[in-house]
N, C-alpha and C. Protein backbone atom coordinates (compact mmCIF):
# COMPACT_ATOMS: atom_id res chain seq x y z
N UNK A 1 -26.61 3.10 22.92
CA UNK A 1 -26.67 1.96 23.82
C UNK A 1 -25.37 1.93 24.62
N UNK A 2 -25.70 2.12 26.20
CA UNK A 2 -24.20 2.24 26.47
C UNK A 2 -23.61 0.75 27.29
N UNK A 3 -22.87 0.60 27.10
CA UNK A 3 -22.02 -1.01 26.89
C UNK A 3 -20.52 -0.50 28.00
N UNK A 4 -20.83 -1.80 28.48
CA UNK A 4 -19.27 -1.69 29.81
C UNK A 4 -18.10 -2.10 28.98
N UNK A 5 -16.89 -2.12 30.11
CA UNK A 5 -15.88 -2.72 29.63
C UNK A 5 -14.74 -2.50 31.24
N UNK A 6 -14.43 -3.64 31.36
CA UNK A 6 -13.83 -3.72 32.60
C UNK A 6 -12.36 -3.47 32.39
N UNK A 7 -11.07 -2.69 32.57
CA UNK A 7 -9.73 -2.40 32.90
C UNK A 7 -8.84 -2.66 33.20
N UNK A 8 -8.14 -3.33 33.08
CA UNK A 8 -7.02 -3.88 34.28
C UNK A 8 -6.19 -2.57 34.04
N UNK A 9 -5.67 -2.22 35.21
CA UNK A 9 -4.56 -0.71 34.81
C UNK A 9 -3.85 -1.04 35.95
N UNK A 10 -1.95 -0.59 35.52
CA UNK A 10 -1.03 -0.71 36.63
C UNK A 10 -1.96 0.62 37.87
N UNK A 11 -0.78 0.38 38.68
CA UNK A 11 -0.88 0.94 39.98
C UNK A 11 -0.72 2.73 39.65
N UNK A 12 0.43 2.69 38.81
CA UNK A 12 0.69 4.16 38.16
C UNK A 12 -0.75 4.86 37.06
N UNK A 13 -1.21 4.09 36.54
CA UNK A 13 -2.05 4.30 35.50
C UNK A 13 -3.72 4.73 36.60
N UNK A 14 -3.73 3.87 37.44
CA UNK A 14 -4.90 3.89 38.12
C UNK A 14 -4.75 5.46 38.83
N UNK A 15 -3.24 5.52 39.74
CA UNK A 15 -3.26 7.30 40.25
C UNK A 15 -3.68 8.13 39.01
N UNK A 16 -3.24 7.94 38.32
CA UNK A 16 -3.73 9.12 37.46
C UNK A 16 -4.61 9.24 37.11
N UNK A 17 -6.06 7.94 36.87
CA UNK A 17 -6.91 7.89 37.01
C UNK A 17 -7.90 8.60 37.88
N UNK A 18 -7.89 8.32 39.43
CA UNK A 18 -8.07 8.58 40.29
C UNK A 18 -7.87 10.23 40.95
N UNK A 19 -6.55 10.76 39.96
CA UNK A 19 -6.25 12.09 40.17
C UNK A 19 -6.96 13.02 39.47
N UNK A 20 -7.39 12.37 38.42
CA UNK A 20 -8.33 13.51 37.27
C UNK A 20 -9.79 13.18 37.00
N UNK A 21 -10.28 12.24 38.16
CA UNK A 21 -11.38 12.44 38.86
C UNK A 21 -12.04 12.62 40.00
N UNK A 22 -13.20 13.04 40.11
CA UNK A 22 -13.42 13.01 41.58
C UNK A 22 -13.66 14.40 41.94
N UNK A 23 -14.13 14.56 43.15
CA UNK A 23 -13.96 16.14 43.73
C UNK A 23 -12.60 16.88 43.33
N UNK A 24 -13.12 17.98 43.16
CA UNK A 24 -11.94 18.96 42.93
C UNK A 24 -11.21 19.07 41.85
N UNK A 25 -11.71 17.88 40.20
CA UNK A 25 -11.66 18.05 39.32
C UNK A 25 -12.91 18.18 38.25
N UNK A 26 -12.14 17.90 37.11
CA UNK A 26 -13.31 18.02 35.51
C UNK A 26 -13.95 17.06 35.49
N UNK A 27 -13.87 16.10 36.28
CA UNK A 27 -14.76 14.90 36.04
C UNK A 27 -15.38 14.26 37.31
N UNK A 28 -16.53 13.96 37.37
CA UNK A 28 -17.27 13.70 38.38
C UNK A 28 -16.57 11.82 38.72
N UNK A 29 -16.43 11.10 37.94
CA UNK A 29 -16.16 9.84 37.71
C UNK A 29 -15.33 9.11 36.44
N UNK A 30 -14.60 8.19 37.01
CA UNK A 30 -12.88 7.98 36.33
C UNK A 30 -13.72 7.45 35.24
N UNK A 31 -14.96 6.85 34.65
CA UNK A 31 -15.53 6.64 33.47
C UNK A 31 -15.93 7.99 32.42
N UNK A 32 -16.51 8.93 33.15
CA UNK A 32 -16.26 10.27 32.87
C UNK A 32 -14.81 10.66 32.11
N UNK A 33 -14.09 10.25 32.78
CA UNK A 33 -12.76 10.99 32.01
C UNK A 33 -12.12 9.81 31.07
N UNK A 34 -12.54 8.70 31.22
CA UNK A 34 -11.88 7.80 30.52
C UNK A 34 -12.83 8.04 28.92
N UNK A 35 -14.15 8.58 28.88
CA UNK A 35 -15.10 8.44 27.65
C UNK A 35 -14.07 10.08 27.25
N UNK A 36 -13.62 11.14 28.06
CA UNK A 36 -13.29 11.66 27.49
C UNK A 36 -12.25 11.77 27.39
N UNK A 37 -10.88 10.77 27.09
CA UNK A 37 -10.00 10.49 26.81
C UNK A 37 -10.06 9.55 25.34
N UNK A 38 -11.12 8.93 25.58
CA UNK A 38 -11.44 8.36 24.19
C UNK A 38 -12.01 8.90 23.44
N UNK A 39 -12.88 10.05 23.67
CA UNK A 39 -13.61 10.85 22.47
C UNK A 39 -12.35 11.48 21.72
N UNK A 40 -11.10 12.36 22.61
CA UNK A 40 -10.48 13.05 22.40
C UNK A 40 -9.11 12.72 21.28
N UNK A 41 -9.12 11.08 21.38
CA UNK A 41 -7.87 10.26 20.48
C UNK A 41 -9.17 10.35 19.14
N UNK A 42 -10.41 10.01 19.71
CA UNK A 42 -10.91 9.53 18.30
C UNK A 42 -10.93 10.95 17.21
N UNK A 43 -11.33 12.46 18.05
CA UNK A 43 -11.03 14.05 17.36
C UNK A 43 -9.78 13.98 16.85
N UNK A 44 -8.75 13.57 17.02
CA UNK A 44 -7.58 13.53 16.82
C UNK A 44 -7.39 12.95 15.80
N UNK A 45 -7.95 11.37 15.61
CA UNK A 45 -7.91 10.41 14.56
C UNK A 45 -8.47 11.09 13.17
N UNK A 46 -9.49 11.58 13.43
CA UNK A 46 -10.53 12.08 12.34
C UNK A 46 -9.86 13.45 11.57
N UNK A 47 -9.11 14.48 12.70
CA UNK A 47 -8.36 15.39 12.64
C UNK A 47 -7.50 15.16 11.41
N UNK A 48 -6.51 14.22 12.01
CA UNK A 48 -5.75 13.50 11.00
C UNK A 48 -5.68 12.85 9.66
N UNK A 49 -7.00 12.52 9.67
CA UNK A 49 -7.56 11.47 8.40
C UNK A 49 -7.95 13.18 7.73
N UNK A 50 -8.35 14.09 7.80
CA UNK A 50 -8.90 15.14 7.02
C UNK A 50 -7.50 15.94 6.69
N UNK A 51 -6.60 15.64 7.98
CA UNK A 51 -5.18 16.80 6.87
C UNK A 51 -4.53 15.76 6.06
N UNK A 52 -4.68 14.69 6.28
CA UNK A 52 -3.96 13.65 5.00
C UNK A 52 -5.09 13.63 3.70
N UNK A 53 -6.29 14.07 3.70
CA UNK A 53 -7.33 14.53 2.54
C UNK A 53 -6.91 15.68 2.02
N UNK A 54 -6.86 16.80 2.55
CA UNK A 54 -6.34 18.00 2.04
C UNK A 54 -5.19 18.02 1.70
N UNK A 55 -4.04 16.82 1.88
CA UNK A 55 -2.65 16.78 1.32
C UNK A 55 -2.69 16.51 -0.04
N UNK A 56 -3.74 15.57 0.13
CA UNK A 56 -3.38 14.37 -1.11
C UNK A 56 -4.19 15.38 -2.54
N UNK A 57 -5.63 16.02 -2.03
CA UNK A 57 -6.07 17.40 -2.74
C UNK A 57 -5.25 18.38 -3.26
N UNK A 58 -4.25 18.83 -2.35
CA UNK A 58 -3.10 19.72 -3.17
C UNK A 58 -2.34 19.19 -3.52
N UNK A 59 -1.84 17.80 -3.70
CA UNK A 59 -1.16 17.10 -4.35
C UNK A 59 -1.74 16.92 -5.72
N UNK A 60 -3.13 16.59 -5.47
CA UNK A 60 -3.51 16.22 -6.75
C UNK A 60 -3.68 18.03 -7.92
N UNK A 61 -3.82 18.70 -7.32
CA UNK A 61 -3.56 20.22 -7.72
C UNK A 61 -2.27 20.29 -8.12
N UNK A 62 -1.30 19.93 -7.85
CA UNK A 62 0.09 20.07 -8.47
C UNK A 62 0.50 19.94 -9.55
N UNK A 63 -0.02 17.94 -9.50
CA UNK A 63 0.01 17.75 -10.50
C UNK A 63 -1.61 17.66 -12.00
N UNK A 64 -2.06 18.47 -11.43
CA UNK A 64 -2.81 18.93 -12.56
C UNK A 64 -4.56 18.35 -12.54
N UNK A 65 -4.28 17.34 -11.59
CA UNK A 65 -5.66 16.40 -11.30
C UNK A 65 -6.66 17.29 -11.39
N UNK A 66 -7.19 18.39 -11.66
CA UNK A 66 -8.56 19.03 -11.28
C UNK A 66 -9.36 19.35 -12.45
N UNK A 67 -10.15 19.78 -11.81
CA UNK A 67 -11.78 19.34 -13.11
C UNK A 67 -12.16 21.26 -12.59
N UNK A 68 -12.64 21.91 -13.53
CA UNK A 68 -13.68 23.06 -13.79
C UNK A 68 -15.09 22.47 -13.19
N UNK A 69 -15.73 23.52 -12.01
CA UNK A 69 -16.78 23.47 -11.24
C UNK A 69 -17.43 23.52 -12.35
N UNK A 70 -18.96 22.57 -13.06
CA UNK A 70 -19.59 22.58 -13.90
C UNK A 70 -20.66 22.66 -13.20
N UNK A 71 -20.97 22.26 -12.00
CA UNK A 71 -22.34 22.37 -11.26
C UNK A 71 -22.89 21.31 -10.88
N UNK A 72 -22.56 20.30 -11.57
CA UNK A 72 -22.78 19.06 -11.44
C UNK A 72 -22.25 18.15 -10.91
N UNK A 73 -21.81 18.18 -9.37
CA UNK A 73 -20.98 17.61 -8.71
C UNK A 73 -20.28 15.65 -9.06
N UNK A 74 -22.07 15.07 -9.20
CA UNK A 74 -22.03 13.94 -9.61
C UNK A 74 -20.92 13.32 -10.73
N UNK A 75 -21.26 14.13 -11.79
CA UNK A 75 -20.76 14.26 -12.78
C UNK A 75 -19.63 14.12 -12.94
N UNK A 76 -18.79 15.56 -12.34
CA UNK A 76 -17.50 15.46 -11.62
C UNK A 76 -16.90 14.33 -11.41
N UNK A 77 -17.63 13.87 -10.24
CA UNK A 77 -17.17 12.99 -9.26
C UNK A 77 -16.80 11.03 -10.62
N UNK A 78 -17.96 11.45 -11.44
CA UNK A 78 -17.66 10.18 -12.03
C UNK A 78 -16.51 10.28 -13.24
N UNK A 79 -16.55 11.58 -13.75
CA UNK A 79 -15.39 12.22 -14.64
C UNK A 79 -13.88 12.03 -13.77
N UNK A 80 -13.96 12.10 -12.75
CA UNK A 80 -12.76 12.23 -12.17
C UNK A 80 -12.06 10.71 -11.56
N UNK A 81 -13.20 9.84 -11.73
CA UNK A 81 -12.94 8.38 -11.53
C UNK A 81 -12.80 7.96 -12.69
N UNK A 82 -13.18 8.73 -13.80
CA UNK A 82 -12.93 8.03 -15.38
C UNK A 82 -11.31 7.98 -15.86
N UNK A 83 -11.11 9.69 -15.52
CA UNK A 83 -9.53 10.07 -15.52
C UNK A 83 -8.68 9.18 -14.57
N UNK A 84 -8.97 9.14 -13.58
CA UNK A 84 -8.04 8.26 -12.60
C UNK A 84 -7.98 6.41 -13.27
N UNK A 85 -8.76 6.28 -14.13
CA UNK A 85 -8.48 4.55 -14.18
C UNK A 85 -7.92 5.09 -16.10
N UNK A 86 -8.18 6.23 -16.51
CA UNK A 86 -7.49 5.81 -17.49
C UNK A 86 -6.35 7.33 -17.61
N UNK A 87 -6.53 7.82 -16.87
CA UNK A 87 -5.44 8.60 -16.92
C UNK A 87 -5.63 10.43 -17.17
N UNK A 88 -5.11 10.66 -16.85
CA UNK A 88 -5.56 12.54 -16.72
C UNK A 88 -4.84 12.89 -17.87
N UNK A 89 -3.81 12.64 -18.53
CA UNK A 89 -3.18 13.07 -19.83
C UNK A 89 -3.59 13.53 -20.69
């Protein structure tokens, strides 16, 4: 469902707007480049949220947090919430 949203932008913000659309660029229209200015923070966001997952994963590998693949992912997953509230020791 696509939904507006109106801008106020300085005078500086609008050229640049205006510069990276239009003829003779990547974008046909300054909404055009503005959806892909926002897709591109949100790749970024998500980017981010997955290398702070894989940190906290080899963190938890360090210190010893990990479970033997049994096949049973579920399982796992509730074994490893059992250890975490009472402790991996």
């Amino acid at each position: 469902m696509a939904r507006s949203i109106n801008l106020s932008l300085t005078d500086d913000l609008r050229a640049f707007l205006d510069e990276n659309s239009g003829d003779g660029t990547l974008f046909s229209t300054p909404s055009e480049f503005v959806r892909a200015l926002i897709r591109e923070r949100k790749e970024r966001q998500e980017a981010a949220e997955l290398r702070q997952a894989v940190l906290e994963g080899y963190d938890d590998v360090l210190r010893g947090r990990v479970l033997p693949l049994a096949g049973d992912l579920r399982a796992m997953v509730a074994e490893a919430k059992r250890r975490d509230e009472q402790g991996w020791g």
